[in-house]
C-alpha atoms as a PDB file:
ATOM      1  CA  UNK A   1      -0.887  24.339-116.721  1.00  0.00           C
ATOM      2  CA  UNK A   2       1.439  22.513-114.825  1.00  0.00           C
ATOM      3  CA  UNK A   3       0.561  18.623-114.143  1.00  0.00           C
ATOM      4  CA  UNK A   4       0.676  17.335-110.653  1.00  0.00           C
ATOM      5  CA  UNK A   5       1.881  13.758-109.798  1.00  0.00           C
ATOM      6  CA  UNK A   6       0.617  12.006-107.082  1.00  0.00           C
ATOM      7  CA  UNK A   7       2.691   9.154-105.677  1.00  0.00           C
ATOM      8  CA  UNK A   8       1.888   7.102-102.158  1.00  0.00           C
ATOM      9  CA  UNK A   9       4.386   8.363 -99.284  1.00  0.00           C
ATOM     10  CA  UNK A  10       6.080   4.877 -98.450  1.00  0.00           C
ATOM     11  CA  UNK A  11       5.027   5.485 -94.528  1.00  0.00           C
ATOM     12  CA  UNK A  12       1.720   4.910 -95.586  1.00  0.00           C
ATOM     13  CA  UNK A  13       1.742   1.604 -97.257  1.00  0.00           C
ATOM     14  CA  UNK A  14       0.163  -1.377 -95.997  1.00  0.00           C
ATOM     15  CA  UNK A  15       2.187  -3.165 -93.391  1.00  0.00           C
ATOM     16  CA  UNK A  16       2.998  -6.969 -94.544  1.00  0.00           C
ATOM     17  CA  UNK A  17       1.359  -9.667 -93.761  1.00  0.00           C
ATOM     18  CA  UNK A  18       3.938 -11.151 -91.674  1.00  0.00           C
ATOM     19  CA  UNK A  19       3.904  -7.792 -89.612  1.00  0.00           C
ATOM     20  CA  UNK A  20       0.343  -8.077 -88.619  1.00  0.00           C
ATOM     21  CA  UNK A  21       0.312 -11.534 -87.700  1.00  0.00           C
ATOM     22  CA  UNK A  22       3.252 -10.439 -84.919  1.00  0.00           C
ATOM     23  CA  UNK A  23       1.395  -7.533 -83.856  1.00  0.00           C
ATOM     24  CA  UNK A  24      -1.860  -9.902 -83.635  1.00  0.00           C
ATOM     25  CA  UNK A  25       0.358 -12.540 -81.676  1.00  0.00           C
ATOM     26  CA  UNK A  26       2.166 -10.258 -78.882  1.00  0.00           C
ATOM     27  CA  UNK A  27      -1.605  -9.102 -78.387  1.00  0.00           C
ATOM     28  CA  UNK A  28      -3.052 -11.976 -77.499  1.00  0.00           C
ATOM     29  CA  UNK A  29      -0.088 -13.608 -75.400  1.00  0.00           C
ATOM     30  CA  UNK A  30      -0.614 -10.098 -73.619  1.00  0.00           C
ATOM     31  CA  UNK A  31      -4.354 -10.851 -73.502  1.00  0.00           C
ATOM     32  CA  UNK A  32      -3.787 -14.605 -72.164  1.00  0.00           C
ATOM     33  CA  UNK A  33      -1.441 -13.458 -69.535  1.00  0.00           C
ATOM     34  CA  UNK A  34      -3.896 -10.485 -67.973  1.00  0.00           C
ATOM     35  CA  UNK A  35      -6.764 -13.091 -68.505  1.00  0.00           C
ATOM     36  CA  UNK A  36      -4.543 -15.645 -66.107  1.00  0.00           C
ATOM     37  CA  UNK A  37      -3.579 -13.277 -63.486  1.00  0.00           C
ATOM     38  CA  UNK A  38      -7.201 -11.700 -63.018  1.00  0.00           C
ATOM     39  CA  UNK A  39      -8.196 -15.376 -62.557  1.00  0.00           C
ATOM     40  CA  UNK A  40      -5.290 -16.360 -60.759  1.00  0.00           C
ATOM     41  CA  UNK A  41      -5.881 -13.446 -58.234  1.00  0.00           C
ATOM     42  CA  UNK A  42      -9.844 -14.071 -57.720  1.00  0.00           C
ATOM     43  CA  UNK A  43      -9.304 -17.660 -57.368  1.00  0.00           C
ATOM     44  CA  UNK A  44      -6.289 -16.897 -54.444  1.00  0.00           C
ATOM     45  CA  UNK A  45      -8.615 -14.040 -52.683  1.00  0.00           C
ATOM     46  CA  UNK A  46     -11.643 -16.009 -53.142  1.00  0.00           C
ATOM     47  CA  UNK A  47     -10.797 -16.776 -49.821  1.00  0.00           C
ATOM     48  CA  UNK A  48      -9.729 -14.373 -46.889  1.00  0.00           C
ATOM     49  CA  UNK A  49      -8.279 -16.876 -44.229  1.00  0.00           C
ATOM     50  CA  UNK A  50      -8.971 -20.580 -43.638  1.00  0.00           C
ATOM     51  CA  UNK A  51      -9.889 -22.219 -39.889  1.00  0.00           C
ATOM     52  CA  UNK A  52      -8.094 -23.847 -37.551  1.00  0.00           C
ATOM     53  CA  UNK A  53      -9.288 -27.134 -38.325  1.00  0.00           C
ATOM     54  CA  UNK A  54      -8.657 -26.704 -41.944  1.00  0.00           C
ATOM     55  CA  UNK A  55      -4.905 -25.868 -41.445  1.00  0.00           C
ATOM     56  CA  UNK A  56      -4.444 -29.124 -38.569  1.00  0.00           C
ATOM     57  CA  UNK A  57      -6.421 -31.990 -40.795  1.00  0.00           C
ATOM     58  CA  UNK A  58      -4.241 -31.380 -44.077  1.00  0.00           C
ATOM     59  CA  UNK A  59      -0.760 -31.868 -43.517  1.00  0.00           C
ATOM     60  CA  UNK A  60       0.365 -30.317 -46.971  1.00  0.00           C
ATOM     61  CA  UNK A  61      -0.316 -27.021 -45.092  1.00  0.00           C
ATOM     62  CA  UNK A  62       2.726 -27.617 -42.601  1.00  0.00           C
ATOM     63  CA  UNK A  63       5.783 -25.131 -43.601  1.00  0.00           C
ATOM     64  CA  UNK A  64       3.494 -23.069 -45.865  1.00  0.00           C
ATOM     65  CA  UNK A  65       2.960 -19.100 -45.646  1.00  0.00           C
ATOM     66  CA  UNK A  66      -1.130 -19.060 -44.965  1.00  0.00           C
ATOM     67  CA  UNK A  67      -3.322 -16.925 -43.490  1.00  0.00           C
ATOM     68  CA  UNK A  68      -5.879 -18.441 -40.771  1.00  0.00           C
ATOM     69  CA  UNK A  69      -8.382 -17.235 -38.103  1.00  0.00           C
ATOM     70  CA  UNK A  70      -9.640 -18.486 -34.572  1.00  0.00           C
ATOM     71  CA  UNK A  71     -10.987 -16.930 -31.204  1.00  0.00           C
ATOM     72  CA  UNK A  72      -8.321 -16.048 -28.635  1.00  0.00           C
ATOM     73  CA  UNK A  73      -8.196 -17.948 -25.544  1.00  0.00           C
ATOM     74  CA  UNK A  74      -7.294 -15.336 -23.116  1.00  0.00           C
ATOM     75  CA  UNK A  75      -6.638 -18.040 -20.534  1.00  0.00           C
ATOM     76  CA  UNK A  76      -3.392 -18.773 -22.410  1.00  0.00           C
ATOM     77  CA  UNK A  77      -1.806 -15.428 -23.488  1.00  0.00           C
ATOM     78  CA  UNK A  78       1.834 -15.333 -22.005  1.00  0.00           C
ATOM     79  CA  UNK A  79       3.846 -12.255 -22.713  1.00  0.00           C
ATOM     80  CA  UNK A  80       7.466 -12.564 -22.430  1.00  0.00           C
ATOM     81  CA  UNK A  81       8.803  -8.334 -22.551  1.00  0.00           C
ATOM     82  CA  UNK A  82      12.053  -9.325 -22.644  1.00  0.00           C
ATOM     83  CA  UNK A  83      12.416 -10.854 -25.488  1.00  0.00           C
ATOM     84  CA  UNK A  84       9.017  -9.865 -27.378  1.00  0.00           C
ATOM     85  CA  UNK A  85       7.097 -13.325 -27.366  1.00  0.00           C
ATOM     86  CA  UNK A  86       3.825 -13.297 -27.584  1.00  0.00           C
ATOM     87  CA  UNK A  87       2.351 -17.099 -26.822  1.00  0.00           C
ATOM     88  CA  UNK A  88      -1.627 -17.815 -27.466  1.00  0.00           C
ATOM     89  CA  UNK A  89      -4.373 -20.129 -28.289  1.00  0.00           C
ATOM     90  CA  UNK A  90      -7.150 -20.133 -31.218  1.00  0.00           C
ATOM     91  CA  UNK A  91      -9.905 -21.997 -31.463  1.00  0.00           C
ATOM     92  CA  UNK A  92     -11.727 -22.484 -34.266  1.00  0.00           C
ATOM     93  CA  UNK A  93     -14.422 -20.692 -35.113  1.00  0.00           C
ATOM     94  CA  UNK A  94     -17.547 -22.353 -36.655  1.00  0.00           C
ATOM     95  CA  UNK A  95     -18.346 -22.476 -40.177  1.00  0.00           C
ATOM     96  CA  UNK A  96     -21.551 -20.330 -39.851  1.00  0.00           C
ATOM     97  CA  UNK A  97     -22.678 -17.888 -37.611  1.00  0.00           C
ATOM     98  CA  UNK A  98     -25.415 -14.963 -36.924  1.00  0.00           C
ATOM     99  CA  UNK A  99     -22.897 -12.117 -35.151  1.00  0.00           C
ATOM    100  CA  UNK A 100     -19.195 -12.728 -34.651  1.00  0.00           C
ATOM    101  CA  UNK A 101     -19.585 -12.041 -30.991  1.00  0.00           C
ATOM    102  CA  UNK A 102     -21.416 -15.308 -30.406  1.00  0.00           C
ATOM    103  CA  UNK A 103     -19.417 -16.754 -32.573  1.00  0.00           C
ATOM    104  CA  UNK A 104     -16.451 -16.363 -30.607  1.00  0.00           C
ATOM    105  CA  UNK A 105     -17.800 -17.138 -27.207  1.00  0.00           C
ATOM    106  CA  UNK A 106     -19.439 -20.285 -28.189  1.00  0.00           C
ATOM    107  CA  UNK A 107     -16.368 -21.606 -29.867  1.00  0.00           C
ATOM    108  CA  UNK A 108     -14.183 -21.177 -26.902  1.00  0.00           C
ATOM    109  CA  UNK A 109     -16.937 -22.861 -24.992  1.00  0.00           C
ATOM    110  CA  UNK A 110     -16.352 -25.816 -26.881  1.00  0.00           C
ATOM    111  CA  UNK A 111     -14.303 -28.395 -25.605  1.00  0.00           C
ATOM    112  CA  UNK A 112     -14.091 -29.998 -28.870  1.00  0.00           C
ATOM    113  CA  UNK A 113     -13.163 -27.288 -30.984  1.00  0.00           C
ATOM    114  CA  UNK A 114      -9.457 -27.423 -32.851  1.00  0.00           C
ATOM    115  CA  UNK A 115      -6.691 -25.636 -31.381  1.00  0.00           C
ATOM    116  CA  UNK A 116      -3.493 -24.536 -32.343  1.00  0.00           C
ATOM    117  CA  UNK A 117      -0.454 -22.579 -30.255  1.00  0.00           C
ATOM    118  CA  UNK A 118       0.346 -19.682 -31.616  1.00  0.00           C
ATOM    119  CA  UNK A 119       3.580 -18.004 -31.620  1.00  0.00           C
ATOM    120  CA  UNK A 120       4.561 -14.148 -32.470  1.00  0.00           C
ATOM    121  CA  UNK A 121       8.029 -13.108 -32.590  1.00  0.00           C
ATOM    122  CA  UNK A 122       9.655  -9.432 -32.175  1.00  0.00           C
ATOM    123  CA  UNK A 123       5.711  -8.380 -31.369  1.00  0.00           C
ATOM    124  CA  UNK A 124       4.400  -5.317 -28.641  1.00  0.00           C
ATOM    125  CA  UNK A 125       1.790  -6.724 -26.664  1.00  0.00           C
ATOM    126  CA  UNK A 126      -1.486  -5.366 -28.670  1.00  0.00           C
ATOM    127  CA  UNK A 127      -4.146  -4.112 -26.403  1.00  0.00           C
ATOM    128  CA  UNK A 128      -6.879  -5.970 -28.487  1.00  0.00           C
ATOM    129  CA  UNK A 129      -5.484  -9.499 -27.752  1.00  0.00           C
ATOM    130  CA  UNK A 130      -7.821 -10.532 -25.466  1.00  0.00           C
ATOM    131  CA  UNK A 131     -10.208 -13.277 -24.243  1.00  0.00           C
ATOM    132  CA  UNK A 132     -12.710 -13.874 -27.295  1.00  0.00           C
ATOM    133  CA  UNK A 133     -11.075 -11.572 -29.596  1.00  0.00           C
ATOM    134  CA  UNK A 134     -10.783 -12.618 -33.242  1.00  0.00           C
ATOM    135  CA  UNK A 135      -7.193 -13.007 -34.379  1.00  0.00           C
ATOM    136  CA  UNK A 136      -6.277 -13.167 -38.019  1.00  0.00           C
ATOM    137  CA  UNK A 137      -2.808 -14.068 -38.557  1.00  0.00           C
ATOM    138  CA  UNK A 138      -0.504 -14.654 -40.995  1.00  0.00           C
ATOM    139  CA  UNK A 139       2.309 -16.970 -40.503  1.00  0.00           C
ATOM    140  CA  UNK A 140       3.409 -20.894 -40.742  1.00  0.00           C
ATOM    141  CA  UNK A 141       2.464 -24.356 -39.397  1.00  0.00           C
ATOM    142  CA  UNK A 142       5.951 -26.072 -37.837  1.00  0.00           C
ATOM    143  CA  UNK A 143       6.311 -29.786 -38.050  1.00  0.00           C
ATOM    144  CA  UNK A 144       6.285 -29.210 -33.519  1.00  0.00           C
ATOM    145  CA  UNK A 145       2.237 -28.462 -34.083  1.00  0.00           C
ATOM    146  CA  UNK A 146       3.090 -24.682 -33.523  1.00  0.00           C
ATOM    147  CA  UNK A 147       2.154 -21.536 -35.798  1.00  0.00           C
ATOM    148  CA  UNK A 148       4.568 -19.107 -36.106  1.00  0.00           C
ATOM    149  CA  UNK A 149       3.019 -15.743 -36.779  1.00  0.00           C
ATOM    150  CA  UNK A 150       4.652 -12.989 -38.778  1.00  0.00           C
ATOM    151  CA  UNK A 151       1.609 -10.759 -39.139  1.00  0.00           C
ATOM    152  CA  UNK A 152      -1.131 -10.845 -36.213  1.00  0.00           C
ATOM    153  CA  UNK A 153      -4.432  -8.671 -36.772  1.00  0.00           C
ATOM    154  CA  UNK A 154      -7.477  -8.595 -34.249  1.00  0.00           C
ATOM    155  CA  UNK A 155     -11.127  -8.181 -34.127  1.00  0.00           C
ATOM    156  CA  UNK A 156     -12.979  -7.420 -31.024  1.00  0.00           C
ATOM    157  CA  UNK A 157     -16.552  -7.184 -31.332  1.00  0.00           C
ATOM    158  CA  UNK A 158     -17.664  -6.884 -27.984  1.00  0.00           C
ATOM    159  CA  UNK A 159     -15.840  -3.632 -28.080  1.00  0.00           C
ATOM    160  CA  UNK A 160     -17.816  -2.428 -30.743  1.00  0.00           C
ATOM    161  CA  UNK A 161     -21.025  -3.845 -30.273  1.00  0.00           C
ATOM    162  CA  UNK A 162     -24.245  -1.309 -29.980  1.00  0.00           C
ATOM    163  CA  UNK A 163     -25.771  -0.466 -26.982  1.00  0.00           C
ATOM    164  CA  UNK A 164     -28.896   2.050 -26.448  1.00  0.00           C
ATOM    165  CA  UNK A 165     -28.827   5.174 -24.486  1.00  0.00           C
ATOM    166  CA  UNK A 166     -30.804   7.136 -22.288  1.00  0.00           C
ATOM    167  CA  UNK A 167     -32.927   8.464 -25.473  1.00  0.00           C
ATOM    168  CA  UNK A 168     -33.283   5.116 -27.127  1.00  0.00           C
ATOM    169  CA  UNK A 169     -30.624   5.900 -29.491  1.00  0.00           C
ATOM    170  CA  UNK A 170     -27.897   3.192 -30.407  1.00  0.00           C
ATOM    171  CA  UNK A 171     -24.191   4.597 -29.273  1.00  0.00           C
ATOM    172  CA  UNK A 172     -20.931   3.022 -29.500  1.00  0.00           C
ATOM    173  CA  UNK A 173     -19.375   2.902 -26.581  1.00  0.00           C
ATOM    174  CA  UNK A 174     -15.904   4.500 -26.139  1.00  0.00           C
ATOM    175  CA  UNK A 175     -12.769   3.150 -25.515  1.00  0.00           C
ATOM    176  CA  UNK A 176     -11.048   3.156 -22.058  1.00  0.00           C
END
């Protein structure tokens, strides 16, 4: 009979000590590093938009990218074609509310609710900016008191809002 050696391939040995405490070290920098961007990122979207009033009490907002919201004033839209200006007012919207709808109409009934002038460059006139529409807009505050907008989104709830037909059924109505 013919004896048989077994020897250890070398792939399989052990690695070093000094090995596994790198491979332990990359993975938890990696783990520290996800860990801070998932808190990083629920911290920053924590919070949609902030008000009008938040954005004119603190100055250290002025000449920083932010995202606020307000009620149109359709009193004040001005249109400029020519040169694709659109020129608005927001008013603040209150803190709490029941339905946005009311919201909206008794913030612009205020007459001591924060404004701000709002100012959207190279823009098409969007059919949903209109009196008591919600407008959510991205964009700066200048040092002149003016936000320039550089993304401009709108809510309208009145156009949405339920109403009950001849059956008693709820039906949206459609758009003209």
């Amino acid at each position: 009979m013919t004896e048989a050696n077994w020897e250890k391939p070398k792939n399989l040995e052990k690695p070093k000590r000094s090995q596994r405490l790198k491979f332990l070290a990359a993975g938890l920098i990696i783990l520290v590093a996800v860990m801070y961007l998932l808190v990083s990122g629920t911290l920053q979207g924590a919070r949609y938009f902030i008000t009008v009033a938040d954005v004119l009490q603190d100055p250290a907002y002025i000449g920083q990218t932010v995202r606020i919201s307000g009620a149109v004033d359709g009193e004040t839209i001005d249109y400029d074609s020519e040169i694709a200006v659109i020129q608005f007012d927001i008013v603040n919207i209150p803190a709490t509310y029941q339905d946005l709808a009311t919201a909206l109409r008794d913030a612009l009934q205020d007459e001591d609710a924060a404004r701000l002038r709002i100012v959207v460059e190279d823009a098409a006139m969007p059919d949903l900016l209109q009196h008591e529409a919600q407008a959510i807009l991205t964009g700066a505050l200048a040092l002149d008191g003016v936000f320039y907008a550089s993304e401009l989104l709108l809510k309208c709830p009145s156009r949405f809002e339920e109403s009950t037909g001849p059956e008693g059924l709820s039906q949206i109505p459609e758009h003209q």
